[in-house]
C-alpha atoms as a PDB file:
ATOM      1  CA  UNK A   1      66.194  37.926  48.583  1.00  0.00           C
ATOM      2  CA  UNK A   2      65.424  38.757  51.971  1.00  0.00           C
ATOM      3  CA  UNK A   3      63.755  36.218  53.899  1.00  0.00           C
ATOM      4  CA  UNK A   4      62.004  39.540  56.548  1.00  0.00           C
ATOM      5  CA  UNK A   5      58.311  39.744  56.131  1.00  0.00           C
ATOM      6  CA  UNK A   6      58.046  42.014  59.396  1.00  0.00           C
ATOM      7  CA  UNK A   7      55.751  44.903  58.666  1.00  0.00           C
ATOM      8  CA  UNK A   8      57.022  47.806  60.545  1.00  0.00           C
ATOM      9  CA  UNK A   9      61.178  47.413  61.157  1.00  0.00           C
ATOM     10  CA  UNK A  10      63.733  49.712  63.432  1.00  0.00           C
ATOM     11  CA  UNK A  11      67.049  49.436  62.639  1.00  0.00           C
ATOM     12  CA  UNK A  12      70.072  51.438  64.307  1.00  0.00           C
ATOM     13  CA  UNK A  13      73.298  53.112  63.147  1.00  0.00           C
ATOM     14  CA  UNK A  14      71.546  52.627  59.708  1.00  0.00           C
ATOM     15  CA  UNK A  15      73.815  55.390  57.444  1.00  0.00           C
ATOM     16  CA  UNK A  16      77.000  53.167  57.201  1.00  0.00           C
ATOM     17  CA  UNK A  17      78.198  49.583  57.226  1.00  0.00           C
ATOM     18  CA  UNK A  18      75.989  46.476  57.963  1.00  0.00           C
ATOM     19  CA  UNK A  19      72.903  49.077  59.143  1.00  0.00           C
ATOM     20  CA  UNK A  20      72.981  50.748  55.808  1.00  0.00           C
ATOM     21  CA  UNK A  21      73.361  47.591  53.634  1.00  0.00           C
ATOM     22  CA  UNK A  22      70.177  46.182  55.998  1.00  0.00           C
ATOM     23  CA  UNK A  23      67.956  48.969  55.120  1.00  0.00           C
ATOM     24  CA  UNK A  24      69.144  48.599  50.572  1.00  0.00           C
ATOM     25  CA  UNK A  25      68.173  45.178  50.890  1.00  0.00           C
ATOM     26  CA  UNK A  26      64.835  45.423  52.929  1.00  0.00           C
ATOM     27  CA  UNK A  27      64.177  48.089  50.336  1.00  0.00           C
ATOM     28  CA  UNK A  28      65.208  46.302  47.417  1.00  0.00           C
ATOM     29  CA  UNK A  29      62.946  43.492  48.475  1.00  0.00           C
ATOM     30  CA  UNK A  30      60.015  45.034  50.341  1.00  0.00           C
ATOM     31  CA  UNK A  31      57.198  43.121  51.076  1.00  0.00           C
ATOM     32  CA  UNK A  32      53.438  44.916  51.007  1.00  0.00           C
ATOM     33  CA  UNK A  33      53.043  46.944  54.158  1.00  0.00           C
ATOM     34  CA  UNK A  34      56.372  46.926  54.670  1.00  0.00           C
ATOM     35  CA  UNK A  35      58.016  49.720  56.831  1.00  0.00           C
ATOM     36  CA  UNK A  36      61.816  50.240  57.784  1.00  0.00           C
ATOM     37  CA  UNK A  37      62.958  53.355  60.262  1.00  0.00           C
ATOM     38  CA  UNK A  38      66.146  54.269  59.569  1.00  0.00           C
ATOM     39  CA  UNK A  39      67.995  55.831  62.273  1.00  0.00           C
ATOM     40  CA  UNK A  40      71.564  57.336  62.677  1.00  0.00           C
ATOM     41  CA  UNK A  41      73.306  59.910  64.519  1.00  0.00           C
ATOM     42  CA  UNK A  42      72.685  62.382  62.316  1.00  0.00           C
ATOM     43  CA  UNK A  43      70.404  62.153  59.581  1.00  0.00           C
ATOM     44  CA  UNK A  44      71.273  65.676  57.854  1.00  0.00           C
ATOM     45  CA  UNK A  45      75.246  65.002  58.109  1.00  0.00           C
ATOM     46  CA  UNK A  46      77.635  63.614  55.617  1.00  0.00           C
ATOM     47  CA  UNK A  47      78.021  60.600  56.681  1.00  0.00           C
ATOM     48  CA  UNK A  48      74.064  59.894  55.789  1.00  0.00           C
ATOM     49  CA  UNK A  49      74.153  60.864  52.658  1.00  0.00           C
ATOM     50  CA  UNK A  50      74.264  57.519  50.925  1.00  0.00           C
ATOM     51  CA  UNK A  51      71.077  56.704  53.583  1.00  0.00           C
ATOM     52  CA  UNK A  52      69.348  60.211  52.524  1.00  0.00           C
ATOM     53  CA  UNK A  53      69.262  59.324  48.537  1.00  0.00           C
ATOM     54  CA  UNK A  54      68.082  55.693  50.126  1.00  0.00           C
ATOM     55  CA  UNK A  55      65.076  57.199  51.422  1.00  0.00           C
ATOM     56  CA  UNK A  56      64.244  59.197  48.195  1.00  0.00           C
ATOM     57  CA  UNK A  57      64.438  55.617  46.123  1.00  0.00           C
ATOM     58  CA  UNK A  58      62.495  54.219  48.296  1.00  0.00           C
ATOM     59  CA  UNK A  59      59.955  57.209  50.235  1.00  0.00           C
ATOM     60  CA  UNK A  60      56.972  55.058  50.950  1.00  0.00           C
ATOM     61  CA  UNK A  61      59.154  52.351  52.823  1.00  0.00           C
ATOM     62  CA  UNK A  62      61.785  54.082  54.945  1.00  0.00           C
ATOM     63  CA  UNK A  63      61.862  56.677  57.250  1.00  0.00           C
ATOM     64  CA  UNK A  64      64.639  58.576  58.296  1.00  0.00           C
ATOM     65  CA  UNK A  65      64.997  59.131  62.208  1.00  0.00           C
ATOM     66  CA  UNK A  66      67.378  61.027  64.121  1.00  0.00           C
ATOM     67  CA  UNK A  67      68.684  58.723  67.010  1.00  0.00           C
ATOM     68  CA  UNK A  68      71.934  58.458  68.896  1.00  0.00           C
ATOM     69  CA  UNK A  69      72.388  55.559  71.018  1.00  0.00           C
ATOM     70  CA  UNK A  70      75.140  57.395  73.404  1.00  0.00           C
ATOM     71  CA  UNK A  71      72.131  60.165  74.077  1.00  0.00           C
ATOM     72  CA  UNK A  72      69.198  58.899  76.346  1.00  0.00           C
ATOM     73  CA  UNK A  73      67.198  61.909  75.175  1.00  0.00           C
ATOM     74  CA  UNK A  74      67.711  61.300  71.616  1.00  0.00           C
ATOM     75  CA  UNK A  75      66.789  57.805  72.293  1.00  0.00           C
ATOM     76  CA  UNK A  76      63.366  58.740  74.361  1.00  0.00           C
ATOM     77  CA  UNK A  77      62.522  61.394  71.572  1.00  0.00           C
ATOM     78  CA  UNK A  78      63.182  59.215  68.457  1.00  0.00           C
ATOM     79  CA  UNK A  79      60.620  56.421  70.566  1.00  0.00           C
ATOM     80  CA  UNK A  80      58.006  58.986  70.544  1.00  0.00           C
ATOM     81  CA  UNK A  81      58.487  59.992  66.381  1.00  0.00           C
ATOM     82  CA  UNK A  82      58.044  56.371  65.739  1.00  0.00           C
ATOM     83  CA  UNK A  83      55.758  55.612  67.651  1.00  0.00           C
ATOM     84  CA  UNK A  84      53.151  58.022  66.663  1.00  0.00           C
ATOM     85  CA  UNK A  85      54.037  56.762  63.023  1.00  0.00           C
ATOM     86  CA  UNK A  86      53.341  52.970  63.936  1.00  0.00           C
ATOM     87  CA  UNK A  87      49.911  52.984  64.476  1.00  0.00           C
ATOM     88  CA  UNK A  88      47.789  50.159  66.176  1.00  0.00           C
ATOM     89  CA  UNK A  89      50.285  47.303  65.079  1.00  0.00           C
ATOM     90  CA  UNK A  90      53.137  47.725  66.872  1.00  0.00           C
ATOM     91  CA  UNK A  91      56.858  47.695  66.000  1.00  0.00           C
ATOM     92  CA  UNK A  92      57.935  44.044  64.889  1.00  0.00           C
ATOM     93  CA  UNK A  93      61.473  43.738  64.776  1.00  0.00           C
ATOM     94  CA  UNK A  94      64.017  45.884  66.830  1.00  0.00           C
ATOM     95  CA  UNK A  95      67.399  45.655  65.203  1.00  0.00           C
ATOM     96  CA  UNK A  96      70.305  47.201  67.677  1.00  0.00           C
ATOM     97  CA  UNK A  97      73.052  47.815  65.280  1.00  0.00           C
ATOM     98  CA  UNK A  98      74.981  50.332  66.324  1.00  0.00           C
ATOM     99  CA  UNK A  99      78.270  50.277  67.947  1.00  0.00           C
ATOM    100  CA  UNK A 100      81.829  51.905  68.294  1.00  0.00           C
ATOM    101  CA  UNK A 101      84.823  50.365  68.405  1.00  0.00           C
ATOM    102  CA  UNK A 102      88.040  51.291  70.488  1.00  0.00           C
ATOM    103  CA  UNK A 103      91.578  49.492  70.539  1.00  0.00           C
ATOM    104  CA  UNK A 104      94.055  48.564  73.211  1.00  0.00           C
ATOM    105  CA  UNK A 105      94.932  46.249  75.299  1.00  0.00           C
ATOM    106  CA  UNK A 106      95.202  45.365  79.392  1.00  0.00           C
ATOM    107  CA  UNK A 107      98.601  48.274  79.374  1.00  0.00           C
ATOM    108  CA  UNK A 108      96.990  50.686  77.045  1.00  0.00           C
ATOM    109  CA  UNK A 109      92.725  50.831  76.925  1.00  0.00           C
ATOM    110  CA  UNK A 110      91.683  53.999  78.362  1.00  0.00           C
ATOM    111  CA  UNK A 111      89.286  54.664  80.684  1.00  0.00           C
ATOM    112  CA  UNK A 112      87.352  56.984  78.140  1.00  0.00           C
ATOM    113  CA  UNK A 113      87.930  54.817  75.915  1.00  0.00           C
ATOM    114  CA  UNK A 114      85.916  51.994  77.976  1.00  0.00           C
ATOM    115  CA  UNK A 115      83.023  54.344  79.084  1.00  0.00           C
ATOM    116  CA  UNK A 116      82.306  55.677  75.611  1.00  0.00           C
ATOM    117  CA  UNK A 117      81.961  51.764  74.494  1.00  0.00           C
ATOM    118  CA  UNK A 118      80.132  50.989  77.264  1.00  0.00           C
ATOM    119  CA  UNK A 119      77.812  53.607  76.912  1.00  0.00           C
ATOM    120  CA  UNK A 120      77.135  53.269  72.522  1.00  0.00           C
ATOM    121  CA  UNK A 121      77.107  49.466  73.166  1.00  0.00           C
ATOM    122  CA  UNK A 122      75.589  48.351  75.903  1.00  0.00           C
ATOM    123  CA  UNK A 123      73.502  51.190  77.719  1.00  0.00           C
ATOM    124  CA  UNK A 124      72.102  52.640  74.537  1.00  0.00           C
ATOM    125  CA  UNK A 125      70.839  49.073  73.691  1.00  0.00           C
ATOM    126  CA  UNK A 126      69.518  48.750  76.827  1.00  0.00           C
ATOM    127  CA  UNK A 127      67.545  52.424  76.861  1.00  0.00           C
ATOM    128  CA  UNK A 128      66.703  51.597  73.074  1.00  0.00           C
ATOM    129  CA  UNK A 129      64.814  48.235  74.077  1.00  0.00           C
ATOM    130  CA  UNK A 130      63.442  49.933  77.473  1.00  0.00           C
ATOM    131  CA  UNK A 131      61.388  52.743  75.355  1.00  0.00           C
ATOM    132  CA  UNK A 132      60.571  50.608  72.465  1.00  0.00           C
ATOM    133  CA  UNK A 133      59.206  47.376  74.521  1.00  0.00           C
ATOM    134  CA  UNK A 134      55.881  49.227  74.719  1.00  0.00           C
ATOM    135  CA  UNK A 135      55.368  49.128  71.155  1.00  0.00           C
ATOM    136  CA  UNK A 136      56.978  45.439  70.842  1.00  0.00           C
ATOM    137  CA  UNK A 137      54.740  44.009  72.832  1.00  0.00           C
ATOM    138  CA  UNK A 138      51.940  46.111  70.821  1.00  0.00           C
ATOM    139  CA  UNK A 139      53.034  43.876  67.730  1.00  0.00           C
ATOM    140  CA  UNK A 140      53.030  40.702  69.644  1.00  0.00           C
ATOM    141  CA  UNK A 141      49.367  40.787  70.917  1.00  0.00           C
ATOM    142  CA  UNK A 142      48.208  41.939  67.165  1.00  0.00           C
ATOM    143  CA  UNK A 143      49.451  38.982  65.890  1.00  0.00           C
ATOM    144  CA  UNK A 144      47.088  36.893  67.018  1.00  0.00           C
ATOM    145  CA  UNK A 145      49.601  33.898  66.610  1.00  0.00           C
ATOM    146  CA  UNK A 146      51.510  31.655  68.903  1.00  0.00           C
ATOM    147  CA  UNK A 147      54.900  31.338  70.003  1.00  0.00           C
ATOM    148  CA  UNK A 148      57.770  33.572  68.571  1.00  0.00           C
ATOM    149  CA  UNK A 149      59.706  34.904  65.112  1.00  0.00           C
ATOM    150  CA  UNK A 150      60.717  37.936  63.355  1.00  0.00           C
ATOM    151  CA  UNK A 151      57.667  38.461  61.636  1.00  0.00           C
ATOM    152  CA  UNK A 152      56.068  39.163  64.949  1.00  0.00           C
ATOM    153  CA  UNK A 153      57.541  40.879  67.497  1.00  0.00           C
ATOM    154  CA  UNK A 154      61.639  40.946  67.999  1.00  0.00           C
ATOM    155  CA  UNK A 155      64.582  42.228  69.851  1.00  0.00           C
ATOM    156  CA  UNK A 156      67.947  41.371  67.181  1.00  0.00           C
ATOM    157  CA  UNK A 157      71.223  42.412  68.962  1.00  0.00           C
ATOM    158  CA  UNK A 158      74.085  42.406  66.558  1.00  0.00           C
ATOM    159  CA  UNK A 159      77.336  41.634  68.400  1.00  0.00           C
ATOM    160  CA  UNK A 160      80.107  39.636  67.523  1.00  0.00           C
ATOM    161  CA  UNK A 161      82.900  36.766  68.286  1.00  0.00           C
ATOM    162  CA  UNK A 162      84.796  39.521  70.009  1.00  0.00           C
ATOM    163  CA  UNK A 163      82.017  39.434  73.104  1.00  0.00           C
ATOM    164  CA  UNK A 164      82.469  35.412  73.782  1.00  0.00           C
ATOM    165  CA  UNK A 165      84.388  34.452  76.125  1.00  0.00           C
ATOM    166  CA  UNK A 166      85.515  31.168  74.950  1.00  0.00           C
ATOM    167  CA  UNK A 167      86.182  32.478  71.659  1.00  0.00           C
ATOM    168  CA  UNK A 168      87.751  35.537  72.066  1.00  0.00           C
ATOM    169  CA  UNK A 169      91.182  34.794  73.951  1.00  0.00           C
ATOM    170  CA  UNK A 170      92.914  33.008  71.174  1.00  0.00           C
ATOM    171  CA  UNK A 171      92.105  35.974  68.723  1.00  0.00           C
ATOM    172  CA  UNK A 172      93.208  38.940  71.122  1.00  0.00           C
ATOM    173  CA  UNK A 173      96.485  39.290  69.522  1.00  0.00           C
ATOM    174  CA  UNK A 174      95.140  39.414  66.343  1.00  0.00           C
ATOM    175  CA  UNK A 175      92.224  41.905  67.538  1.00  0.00           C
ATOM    176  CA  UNK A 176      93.485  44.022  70.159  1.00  0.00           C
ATOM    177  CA  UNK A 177      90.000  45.826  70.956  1.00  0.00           C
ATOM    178  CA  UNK A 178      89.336  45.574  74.420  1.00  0.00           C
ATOM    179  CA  UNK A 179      87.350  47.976  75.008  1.00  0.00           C
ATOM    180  CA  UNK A 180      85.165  46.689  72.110  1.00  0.00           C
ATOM    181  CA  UNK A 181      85.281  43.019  73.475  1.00  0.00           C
ATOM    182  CA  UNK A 182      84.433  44.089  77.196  1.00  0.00           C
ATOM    183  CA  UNK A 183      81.517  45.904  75.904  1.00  0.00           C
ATOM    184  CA  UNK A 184      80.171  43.197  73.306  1.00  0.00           C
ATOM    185  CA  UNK A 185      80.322  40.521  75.952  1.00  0.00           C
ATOM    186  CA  UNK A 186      78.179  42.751  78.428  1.00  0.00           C
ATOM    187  CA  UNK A 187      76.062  43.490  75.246  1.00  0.00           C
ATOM    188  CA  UNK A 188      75.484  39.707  75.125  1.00  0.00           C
ATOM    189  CA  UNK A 189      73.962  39.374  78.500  1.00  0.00           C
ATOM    190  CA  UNK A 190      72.224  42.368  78.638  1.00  0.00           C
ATOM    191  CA  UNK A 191      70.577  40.201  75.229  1.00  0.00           C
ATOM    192  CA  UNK A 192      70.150  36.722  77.413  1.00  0.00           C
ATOM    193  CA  UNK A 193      68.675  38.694  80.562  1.00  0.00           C
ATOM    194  CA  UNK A 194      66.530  40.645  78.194  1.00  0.00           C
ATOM    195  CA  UNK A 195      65.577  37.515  76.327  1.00  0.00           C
ATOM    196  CA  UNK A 196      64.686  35.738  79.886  1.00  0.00           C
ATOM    197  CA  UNK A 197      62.681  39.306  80.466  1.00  0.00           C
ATOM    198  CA  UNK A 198      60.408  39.427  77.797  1.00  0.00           C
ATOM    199  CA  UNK A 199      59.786  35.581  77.297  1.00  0.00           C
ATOM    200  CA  UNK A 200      56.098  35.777  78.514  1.00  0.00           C
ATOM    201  CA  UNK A 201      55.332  38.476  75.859  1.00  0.00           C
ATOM    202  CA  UNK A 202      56.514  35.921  73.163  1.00  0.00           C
ATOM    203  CA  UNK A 203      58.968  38.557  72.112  1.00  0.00           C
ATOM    204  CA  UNK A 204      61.817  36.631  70.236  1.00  0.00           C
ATOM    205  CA  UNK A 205      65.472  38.066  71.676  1.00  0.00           C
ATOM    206  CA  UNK A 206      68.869  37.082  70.599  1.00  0.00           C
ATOM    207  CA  UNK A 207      72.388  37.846  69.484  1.00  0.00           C
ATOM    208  CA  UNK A 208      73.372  37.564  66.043  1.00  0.00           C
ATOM    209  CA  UNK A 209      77.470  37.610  64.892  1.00  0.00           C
ATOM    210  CA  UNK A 210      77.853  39.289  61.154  1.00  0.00           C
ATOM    211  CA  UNK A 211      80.983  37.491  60.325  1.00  0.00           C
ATOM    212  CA  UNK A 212      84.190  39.740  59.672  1.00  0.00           C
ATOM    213  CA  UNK A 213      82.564  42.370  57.378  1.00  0.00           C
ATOM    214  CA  UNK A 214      84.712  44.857  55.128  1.00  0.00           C
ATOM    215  CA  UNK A 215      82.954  47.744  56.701  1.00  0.00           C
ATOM    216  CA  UNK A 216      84.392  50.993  58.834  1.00  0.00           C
ATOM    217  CA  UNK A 217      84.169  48.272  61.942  1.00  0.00           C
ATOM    218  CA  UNK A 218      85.862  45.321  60.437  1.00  0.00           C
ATOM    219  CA  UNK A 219      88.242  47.371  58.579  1.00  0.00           C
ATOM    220  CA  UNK A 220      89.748  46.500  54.774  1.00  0.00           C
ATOM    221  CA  UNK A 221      91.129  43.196  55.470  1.00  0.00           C
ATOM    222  CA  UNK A 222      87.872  41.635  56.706  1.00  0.00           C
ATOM    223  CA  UNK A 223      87.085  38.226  54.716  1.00  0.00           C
ATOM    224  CA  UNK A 224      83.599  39.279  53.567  1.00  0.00           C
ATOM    225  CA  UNK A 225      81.190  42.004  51.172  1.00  0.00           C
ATOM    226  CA  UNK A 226      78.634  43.723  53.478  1.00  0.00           C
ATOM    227  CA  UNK A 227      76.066  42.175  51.219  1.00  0.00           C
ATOM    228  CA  UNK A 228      77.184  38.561  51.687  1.00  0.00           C
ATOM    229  CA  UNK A 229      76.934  39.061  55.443  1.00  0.00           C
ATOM    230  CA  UNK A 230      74.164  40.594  55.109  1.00  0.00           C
ATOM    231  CA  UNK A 231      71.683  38.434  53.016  1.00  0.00           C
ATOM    232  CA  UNK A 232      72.786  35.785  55.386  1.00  0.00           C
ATOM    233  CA  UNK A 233      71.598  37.856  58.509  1.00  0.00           C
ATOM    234  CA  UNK A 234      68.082  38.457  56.790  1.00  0.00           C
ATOM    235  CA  UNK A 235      67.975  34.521  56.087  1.00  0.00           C
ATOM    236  CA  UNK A 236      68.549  33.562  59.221  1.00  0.00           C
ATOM    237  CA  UNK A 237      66.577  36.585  61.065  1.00  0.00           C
ATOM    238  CA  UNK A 238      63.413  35.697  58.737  1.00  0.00           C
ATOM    239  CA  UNK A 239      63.750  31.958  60.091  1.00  0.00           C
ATOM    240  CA  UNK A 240      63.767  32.606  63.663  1.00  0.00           C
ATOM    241  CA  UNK A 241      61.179  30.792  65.820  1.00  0.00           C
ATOM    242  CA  UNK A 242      61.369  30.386  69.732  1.00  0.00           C
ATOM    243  CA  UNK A 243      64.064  27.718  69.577  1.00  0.00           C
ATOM    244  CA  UNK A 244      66.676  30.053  68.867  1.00  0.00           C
ATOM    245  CA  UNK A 245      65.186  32.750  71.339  1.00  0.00           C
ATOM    246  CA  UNK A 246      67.778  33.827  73.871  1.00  0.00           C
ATOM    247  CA  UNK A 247      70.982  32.436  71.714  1.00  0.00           C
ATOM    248  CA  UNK A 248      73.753  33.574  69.799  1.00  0.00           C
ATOM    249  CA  UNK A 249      73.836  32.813  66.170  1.00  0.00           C
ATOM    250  CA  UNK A 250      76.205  33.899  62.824  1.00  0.00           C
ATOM    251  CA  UNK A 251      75.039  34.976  59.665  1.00  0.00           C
ATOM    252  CA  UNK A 252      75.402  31.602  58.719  1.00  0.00           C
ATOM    253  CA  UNK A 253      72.914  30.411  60.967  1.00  0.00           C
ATOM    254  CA  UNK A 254      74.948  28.348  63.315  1.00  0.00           C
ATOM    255  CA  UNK A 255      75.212  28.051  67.054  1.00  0.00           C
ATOM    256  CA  UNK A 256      78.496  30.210  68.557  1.00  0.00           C
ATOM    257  CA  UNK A 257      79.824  29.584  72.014  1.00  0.00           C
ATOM    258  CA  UNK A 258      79.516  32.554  74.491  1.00  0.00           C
END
C-alpha cells in the first residue's frame, strides 16, 4: 500500500512507465482529500490512453493535464490550470518524472541527440520546479508543522545510476546512453542546488533511483515489474523527513554514491 498521504500530488510523464504505474497505485490507495495531476505530453493521444480510462476509474482523484517538459509554454500554462485547481493549500509533492533517453557513445552521440536530453531532462525540471515553487511553498506554510517530508511540501527528482559519477563508468559498456547519463548527472545537481535553494522554505528535495524497471526506458531485459519499483518508491517517498533532504536514494531506500 502506498505509504503517500500528500493531499494534492503532480506527477510528470504520467501516461507510460513508472509515471503511469505512480498515478494506479496512488489511486488504488487514495487517502481522503487526496489529489493526483496527471500530466503527459499529450493527454488526448494514444499513448494516454491507458492514463485516460485511469482518470474515468478514478474522476474525483486525478486530473488529467496537458504538459510537456521540452515546451516552456506548456510548462507555464499547465502551472496556471493547476494552480487555480489547488486552492489555498498548496501543491505538496512535485514528482519530475519525465525523461528521454538517447544512445551512443564518445564516437557516435549526436549533438541533437544531447540537446533534446538536455532540454526533457534537465531544463524542463528546472522550468517545472521554477513555476510550481510558488505553490510549494503555499503547502509548506499551511502545514503548520516543522521541519520537512512528503506529506508537506516536496520536490522528488527521479533519476538514476546512469547520472553518478562513481557508478556509472564500470556500466558504460553495458549501457551505452550518453546522452542519457550526461543529462541525469546534470539532473542530479540541478536536484542538490535546488535542494540547498529551497532549504529555508522546509521544502524536502532529492533524487530518487527506480532500480532497472521493465518499462519503454529500461527496456525488456530490465530485472524488475514497474509495480515492484514502484511500491518501493512510494515507501520510501512517504518516509522522507529532512535527513534525507538533498540526497540520492533507490527504491529500496538506501544511500547511492553520486
Amino acid at each position: 500500500m502506498a505509504a503517500v498521504k500528500a493531499s494534492n500530488i503532480l506527477i510528470t510523464g504520467a501516461n507510460r512507465g513508472l509515471g503511469l504505474e505512480m498515478v494506479k497505485q496512488l489511486s488504488e490507495n487514495s487517502c481522503a482529500n487526496q489529489h493526483v495531476f496527471a500530466t503527459c505530453r499529450d493527454p488526448e493521444g494514444p499513448r494516454s490512453e491507458a492514463l485516460r480510462e485511469l482518470a474515468k476509474k478514478y474522476p474525483s482523484v486525478i486530473t488529467i493535464i496537458r504538459l510537456d517538459a521540452d515546451d516552456p509554454c506548456s510548462i507555464k500554462e499547465s502551472a496556471k490550470k493547476v494552480g487555480a485547481l489547488l486552492g489555498a493549500n498548496g501543491l505538496n509533492l512535485l514528482v519530475n518524472n519525465a525523461a528521454i533517453l538517447a544512445r551512443g557513445i564518445i564516437k557516435t552521440s549526436q549533438a541533437e541527440d544531447m540537446k533534446n536530453s538536455f532540454n526533457t531532462n534537465v531544463i524542463g525540471p528546472l522550468l517545472i520546479i521554477q513555476e510550481y515553487l510558488p505553490y510549494l511553498q503555499t503547502a509548506a506554510k499551511a502545514s503548520g508543522t516543522p521541519g520537512m517530508s512528503s506529506n508537506k511540501a516536496a520536490i522528488i527528482n527521479i533519476s538514476t545510476l546512469g547520472g553518478s559519477m562513481t557508478t556509472m563508468p564500470a556500466m558504460f559498456t553495458q549501457f551505452p546512453v550518453l546522452p542519457y547519463c550526461v543529462s541525469k548527472a546534470g539532473f542530479n545537481m540541478l536536484t542538490v542546488l535546488a535542494a540547498e535553494e529551497v532549504k529555508g522554505d522546509e521544502i524536502l528535495c532529492m533524487v530518487l533511483h527506480p532500480g532497472w524497471v521493465k518499462t519503454d526506458l529500461g527496456g525488456k531485459d530490465a530485472t524488475l515489474e514497474p509495480k515492484e519499483s514502484v511500491e518501493g518508491m512510494l515507501h520510501v517517498i512517504g518516509g522522507l523527513t529532512e535527513k534525507q533532504h538533498g540526497g540520492f536514494l533507490d527504491y529500496t531506500g538506501a544511500t547511492l554514491p553520486w
